[in-house]
PDB file of N, CA and C in Angstrom:
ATOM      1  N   UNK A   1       4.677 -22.952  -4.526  1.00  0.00           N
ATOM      2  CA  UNK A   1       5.989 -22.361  -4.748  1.00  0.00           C
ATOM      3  C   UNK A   1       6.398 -21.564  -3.511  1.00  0.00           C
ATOM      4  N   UNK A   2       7.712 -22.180  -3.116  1.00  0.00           N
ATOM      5  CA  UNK A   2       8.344 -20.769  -2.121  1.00  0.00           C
ATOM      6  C   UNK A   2       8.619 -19.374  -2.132  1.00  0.00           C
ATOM      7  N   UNK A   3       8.278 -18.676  -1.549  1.00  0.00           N
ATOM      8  CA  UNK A   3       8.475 -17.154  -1.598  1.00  0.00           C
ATOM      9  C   UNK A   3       9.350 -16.735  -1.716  1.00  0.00           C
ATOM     10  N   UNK A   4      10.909 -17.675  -1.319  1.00  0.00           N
ATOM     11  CA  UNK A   4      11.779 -17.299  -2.055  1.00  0.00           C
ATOM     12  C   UNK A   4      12.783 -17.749  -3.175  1.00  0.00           C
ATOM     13  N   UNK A   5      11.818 -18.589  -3.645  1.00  0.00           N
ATOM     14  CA  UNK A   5      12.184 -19.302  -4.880  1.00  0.00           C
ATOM     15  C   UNK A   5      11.657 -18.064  -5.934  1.00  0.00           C
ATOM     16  N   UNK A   6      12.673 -17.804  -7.107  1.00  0.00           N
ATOM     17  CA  UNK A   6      12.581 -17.075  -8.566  1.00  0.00           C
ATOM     18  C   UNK A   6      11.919 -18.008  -9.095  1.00  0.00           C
ATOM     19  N   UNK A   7      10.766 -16.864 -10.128  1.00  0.00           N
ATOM     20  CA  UNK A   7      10.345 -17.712 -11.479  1.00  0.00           C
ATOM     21  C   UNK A   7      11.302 -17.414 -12.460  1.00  0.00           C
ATOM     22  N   UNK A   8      11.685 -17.829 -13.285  1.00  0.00           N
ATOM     23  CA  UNK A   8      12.544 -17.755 -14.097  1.00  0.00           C
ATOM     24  C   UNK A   8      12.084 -18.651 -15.616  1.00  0.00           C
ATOM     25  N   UNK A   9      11.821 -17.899 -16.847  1.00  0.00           N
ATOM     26  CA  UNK A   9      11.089 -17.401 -18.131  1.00  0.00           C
ATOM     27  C   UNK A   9      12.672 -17.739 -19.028  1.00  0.00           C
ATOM     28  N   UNK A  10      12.790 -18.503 -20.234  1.00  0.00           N
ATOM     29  CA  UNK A  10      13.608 -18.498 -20.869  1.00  0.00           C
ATOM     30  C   UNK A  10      12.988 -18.278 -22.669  1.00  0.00           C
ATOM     31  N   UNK A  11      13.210 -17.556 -23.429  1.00  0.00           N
ATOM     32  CA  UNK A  11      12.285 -16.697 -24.060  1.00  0.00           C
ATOM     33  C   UNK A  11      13.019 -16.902 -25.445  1.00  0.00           C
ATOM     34  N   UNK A  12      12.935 -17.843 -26.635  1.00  0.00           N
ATOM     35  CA  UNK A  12      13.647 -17.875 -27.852  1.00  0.00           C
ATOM     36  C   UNK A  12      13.835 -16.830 -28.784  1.00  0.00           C
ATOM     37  N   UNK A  13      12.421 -16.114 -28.773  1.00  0.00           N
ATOM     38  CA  UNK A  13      13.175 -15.078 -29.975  1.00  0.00           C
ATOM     39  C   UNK A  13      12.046 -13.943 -29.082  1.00  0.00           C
ATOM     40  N   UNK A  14      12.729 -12.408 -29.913  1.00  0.00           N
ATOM     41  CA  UNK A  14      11.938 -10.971 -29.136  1.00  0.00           C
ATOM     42  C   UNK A  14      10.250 -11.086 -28.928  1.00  0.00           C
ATOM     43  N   UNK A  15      10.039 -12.206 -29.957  1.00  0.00           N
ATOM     44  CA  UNK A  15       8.277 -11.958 -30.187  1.00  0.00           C
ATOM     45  C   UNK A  15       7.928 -12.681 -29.046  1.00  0.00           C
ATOM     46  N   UNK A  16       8.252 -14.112 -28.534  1.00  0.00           N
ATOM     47  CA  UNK A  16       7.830 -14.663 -27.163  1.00  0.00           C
ATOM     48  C   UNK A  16       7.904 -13.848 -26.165  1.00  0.00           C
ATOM     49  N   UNK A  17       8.776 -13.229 -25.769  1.00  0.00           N
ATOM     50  CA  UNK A  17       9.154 -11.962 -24.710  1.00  0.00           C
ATOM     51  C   UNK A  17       8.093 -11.161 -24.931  1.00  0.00           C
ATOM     52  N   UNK A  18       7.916 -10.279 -26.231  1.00  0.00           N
ATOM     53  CA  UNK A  18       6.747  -9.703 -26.351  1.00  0.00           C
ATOM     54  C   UNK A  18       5.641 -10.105 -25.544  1.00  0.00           C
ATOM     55  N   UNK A  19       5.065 -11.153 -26.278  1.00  0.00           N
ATOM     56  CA  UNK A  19       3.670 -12.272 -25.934  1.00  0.00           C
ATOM     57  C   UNK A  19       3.846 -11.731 -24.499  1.00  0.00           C
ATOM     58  N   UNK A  20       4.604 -12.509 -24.046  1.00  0.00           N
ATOM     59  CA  UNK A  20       4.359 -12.582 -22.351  1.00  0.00           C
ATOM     60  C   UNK A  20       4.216 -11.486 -21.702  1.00  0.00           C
ATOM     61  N   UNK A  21       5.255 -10.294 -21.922  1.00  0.00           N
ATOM     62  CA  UNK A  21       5.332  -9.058 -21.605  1.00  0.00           C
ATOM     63  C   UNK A  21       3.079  -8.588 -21.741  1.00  0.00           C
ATOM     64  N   UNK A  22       3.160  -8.515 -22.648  1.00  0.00           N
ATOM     65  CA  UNK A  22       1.756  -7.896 -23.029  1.00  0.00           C
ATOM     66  C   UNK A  22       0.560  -8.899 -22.551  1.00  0.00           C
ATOM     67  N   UNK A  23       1.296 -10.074 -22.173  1.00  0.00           N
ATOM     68  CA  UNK A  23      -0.191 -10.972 -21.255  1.00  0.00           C
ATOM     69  C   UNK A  23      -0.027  -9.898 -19.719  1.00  0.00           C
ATOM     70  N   UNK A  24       1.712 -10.181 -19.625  1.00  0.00           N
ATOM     71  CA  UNK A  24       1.588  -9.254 -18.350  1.00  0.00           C
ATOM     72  C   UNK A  24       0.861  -7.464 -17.960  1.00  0.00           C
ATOM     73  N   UNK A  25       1.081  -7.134 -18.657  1.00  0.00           N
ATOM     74  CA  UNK A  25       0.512  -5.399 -18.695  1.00  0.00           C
ATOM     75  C   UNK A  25      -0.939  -6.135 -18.771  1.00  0.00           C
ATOM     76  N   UNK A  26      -1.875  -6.562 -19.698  1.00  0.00           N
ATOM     77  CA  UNK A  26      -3.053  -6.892 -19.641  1.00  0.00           C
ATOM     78  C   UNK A  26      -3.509  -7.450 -18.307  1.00  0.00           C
ATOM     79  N   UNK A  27      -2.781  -8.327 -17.690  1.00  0.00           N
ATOM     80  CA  UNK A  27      -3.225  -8.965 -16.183  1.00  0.00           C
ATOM     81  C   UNK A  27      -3.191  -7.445 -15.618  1.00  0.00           C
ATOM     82  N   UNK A  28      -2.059  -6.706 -15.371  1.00  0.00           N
ATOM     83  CA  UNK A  28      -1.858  -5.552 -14.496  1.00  0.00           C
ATOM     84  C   UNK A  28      -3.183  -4.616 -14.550  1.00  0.00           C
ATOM     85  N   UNK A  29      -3.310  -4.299 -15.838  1.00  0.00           N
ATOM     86  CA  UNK A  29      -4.530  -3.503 -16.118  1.00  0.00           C
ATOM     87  C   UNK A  29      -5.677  -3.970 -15.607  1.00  0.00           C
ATOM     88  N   UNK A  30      -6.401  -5.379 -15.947  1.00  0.00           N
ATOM     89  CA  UNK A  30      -7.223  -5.495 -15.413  1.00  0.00           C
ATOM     90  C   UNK A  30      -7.238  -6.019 -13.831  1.00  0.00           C
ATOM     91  N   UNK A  31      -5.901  -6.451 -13.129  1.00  0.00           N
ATOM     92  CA  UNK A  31      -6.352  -6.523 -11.860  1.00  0.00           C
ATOM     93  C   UNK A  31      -6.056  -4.923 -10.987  1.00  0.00           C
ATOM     94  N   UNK A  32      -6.035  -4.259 -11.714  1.00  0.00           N
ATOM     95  CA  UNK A  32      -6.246  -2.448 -11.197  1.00  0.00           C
ATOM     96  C   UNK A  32      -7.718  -2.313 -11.074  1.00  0.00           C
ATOM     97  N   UNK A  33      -8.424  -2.814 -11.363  1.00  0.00           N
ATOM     98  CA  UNK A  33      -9.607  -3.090 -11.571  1.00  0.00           C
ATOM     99  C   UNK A  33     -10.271  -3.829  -9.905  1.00  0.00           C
ATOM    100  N   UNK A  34      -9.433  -4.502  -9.737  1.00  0.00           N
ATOM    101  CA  UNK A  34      -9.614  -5.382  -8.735  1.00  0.00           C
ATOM    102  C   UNK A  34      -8.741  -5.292  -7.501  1.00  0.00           C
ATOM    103  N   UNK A  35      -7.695  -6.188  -6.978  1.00  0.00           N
ATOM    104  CA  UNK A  35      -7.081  -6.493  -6.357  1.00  0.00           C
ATOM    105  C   UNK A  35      -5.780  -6.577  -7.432  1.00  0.00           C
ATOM    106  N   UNK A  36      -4.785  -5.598  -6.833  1.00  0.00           N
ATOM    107  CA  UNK A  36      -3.603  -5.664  -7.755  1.00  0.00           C
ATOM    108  C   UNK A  36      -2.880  -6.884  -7.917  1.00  0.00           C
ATOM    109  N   UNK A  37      -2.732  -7.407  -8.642  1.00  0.00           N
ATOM    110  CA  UNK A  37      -2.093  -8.922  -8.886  1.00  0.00           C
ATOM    111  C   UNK A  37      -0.266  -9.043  -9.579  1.00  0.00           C
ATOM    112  N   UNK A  38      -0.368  -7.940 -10.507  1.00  0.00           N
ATOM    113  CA  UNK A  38       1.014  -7.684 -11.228  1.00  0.00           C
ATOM    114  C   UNK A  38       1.666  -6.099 -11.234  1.00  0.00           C
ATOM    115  N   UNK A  39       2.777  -6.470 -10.641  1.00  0.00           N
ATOM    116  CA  UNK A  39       3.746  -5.155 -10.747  1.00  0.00           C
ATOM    117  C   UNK A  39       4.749  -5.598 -11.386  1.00  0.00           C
ATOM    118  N   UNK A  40       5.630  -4.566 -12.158  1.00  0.00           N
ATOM    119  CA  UNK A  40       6.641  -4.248 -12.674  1.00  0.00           C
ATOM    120  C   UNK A  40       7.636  -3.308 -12.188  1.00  0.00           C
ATOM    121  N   UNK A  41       8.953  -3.715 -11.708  1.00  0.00           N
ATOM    122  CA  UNK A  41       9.498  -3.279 -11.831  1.00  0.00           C
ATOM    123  C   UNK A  41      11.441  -3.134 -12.247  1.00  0.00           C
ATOM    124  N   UNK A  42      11.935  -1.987 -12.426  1.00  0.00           N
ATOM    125  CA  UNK A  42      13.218  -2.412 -13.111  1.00  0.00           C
ATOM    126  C   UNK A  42      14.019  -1.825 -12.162  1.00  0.00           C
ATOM    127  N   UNK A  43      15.115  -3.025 -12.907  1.00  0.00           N
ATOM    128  CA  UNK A  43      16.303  -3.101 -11.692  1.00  0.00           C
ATOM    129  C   UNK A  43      17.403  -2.406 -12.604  1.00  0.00           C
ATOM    130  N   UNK A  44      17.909  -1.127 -11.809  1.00  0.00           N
ATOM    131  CA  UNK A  44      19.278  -0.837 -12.412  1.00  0.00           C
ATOM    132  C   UNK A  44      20.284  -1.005 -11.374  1.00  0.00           C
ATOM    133  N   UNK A  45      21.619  -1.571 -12.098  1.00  0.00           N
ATOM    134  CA  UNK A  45      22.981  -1.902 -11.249  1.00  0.00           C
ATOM    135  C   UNK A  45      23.838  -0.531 -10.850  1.00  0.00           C
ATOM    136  N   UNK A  46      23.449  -0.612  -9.369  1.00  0.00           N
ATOM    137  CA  UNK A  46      24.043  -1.230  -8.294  1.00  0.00           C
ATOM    138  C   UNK A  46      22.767  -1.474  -7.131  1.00  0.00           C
ATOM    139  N   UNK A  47      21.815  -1.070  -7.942  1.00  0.00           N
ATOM    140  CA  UNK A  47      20.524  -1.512  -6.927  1.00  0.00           C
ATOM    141  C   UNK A  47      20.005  -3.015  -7.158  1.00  0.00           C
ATOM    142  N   UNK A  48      19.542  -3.477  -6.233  1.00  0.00           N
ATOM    143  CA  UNK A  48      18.767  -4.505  -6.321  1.00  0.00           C
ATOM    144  C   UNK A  48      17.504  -3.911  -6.667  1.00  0.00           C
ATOM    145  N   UNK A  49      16.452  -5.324  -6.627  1.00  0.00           N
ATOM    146  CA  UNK A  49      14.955  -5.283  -6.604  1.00  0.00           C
ATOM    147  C   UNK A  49      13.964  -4.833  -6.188  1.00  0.00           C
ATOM    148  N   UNK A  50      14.716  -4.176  -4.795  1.00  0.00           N
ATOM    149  CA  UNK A  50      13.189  -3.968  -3.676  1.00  0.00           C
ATOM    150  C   UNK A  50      14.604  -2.724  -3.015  1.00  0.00           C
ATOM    151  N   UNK A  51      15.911  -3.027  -2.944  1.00  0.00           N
ATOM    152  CA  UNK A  51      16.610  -1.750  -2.381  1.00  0.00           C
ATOM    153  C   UNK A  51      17.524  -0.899  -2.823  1.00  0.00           C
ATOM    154  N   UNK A  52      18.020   0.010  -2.624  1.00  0.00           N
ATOM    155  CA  UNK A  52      18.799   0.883  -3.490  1.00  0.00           C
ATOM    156  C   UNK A  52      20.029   1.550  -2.670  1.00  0.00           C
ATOM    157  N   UNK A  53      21.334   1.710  -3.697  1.00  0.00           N
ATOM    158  CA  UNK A  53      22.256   1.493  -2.431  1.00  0.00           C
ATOM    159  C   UNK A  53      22.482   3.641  -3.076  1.00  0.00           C
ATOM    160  N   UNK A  54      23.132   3.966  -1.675  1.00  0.00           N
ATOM    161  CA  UNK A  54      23.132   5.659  -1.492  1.00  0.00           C
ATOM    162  C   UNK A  54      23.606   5.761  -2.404  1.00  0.00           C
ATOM    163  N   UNK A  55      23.052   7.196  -3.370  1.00  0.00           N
ATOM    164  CA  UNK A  55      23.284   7.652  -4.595  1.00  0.00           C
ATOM    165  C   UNK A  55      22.950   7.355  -5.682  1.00  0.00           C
ATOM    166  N   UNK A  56      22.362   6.392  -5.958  1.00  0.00           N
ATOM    167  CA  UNK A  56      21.932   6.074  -7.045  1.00  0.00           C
ATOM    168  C   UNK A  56      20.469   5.450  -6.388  1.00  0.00           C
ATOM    169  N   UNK A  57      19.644   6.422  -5.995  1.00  0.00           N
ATOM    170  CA  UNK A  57      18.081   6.227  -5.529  1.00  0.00           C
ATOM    171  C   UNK A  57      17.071   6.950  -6.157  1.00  0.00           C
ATOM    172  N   UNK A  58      17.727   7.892  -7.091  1.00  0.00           N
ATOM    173  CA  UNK A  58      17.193   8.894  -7.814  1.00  0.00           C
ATOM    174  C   UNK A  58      16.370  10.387  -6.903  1.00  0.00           C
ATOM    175  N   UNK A  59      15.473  10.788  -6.926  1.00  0.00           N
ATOM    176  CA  UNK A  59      16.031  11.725  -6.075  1.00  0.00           C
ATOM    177  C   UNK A  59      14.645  11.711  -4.836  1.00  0.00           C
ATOM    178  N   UNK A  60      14.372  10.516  -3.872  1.00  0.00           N
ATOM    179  CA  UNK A  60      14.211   9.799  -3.400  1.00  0.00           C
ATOM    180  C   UNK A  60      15.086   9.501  -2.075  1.00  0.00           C
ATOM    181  N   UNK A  61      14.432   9.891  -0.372  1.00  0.00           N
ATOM    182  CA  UNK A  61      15.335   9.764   0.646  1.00  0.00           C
ATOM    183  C   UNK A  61      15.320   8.115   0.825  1.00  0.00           C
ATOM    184  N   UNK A  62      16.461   7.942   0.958  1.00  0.00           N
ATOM    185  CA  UNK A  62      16.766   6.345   1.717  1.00  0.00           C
ATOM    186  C   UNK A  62      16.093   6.043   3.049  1.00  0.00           C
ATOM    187  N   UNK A  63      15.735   4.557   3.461  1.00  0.00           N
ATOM    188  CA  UNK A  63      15.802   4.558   4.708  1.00  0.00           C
ATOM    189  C   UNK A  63      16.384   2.860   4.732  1.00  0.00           C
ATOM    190  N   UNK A  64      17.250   2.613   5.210  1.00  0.00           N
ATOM    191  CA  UNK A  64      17.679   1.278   5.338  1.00  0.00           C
ATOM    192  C   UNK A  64      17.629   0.772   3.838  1.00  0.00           C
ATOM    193  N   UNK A  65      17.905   1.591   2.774  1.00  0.00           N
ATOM    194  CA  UNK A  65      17.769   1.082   1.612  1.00  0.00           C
ATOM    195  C   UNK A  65      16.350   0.759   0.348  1.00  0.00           C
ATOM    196  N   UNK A  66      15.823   1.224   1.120  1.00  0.00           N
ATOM    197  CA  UNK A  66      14.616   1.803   0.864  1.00  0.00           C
ATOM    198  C   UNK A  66      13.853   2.777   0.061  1.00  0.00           C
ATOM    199  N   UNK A  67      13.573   3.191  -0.604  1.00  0.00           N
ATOM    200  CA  UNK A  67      13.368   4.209  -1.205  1.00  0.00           C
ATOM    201  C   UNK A  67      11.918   4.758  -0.608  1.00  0.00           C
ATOM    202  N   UNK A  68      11.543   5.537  -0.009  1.00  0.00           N
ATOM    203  CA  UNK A  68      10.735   6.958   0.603  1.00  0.00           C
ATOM    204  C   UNK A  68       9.642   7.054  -0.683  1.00  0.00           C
ATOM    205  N   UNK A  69       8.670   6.478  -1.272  1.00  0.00           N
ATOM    206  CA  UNK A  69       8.015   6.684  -2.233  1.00  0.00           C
ATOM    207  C   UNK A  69       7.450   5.637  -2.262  1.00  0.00           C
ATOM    208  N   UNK A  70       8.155   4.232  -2.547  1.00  0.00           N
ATOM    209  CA  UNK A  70       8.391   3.172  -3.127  1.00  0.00           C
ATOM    210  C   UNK A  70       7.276   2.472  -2.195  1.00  0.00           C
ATOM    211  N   UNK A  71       7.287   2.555  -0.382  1.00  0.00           N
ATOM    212  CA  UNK A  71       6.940   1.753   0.291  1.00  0.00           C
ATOM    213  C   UNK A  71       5.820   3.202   1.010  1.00  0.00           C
ATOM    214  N   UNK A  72       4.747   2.732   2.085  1.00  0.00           N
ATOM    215  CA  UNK A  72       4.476   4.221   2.893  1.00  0.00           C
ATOM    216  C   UNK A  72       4.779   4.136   3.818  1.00  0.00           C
ATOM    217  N   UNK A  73       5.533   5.000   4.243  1.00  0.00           N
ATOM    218  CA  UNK A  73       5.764   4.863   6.006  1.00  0.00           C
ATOM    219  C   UNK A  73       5.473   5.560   6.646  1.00  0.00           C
ATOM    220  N   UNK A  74       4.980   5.516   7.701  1.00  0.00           N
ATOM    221  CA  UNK A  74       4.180   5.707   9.312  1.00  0.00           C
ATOM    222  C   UNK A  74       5.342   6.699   9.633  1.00  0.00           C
ATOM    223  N   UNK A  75       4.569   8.248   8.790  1.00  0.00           N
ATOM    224  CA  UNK A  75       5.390   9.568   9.360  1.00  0.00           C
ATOM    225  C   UNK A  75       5.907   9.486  10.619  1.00  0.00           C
ATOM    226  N   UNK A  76       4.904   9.503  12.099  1.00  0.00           N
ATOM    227  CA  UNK A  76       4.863   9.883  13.130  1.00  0.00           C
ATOM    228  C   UNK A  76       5.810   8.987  13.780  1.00  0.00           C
ATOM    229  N   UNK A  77       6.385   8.082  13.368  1.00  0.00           N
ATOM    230  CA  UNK A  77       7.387   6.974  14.038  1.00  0.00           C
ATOM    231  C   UNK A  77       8.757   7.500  12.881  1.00  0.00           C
ATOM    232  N   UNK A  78       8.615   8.674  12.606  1.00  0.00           N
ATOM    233  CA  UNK A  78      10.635   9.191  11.803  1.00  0.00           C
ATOM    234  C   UNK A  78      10.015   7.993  10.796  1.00  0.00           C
ATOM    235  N   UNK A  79       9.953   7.337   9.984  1.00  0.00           N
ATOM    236  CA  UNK A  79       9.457   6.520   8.789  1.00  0.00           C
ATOM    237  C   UNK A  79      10.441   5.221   9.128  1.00  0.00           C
ATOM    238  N   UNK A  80       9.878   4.524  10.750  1.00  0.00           N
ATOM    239  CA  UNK A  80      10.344   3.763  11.284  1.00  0.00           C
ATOM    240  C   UNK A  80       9.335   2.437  10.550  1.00  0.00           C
ATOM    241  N   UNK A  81       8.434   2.738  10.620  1.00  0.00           N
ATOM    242  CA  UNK A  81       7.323   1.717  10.427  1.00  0.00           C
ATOM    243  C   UNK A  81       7.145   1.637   8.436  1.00  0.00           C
ATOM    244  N   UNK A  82       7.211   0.307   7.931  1.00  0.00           N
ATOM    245  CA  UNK A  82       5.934   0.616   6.611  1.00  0.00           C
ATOM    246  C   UNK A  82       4.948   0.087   7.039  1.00  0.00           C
ATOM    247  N   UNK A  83       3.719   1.100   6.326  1.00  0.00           N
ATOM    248  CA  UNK A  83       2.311   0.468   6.712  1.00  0.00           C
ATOM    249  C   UNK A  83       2.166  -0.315   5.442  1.00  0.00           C
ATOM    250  N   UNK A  84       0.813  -1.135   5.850  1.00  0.00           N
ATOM    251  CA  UNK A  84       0.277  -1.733   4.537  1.00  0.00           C
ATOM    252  C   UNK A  84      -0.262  -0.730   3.509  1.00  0.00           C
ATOM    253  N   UNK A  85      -0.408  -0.996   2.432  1.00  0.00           N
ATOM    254  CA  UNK A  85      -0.713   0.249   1.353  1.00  0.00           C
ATOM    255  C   UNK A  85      -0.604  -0.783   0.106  1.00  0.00           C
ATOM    256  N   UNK A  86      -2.003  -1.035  -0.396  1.00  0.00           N
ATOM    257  CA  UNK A  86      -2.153  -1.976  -2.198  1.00  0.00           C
ATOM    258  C   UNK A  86      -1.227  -1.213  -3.146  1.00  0.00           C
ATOM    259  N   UNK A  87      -1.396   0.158  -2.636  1.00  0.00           N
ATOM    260  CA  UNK A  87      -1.040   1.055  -3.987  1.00  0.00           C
ATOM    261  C   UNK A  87       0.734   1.238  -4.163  1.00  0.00           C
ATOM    262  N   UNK A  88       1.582   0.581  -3.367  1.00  0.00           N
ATOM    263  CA  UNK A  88       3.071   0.700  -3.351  1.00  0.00           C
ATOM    264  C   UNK A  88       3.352  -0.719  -2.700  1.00  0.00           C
ATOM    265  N   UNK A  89       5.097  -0.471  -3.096  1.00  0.00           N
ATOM    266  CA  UNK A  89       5.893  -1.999  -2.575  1.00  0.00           C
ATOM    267  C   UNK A  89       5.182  -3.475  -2.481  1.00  0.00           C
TER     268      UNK A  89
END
C-alpha cells in the first residue's frame, strides 16, 4: 500500500465500529509494550490530521502548523528541526 493512499473502513451498525475500535486500543496497548504500532488521533474542523490552523491549536505554540507537543523539536535550532522521538507524531 502507498503512503499516501487512505484506508478507509465502512462499518454497518455501532457494534462493528465498536469491534474494530477495541481490536484497535488492544493492538495499541500491547504494541506499548513493544514498538508502537497504533495511534489515535482526532481531527477537529478547521484542523486537519497532522496540522492545525492559528487559533484553534488549543493552548499549544504553532510552528508551520504544527503543534509544539505533538512532534519534538530540536530546541537549539528555534524548533527548526523535528527529531525522531517513538513517543510523539
Amino acid at each position: 500500500m502507498d503512503d499516501n493512499e487512505e484506508i478507509l473502513e465502512q462499518f454497518k451498525t455501532a457494534e462493528d465500529l465498536k469491534s474494530a475500535v477495541d481490536k484497535l486500543i488492544k493492538e495499541h496497548r500491547d504494541a506499548k509494550k513493544g514498538k508502537l504500532g497504533v495511534m489515535f488521533r482526532v481531527e477537529v474542523p478547521p484542523n486537519a490530521s497532522t496540522t492545525y490552523v492559528e487559533g484553534h491549536q488549543g493552548p499549544y505554540k504553532l510552528v508551520k502548523g504544527v503543534r509544539v507537543g505533538d512532534y519534538a523539536f530540536e530546541e537549539s535550532t528555534g524548533l527548526e528541526w523535528v527529531i525522531p522521538d517513538l513517543t510523539k507524531g
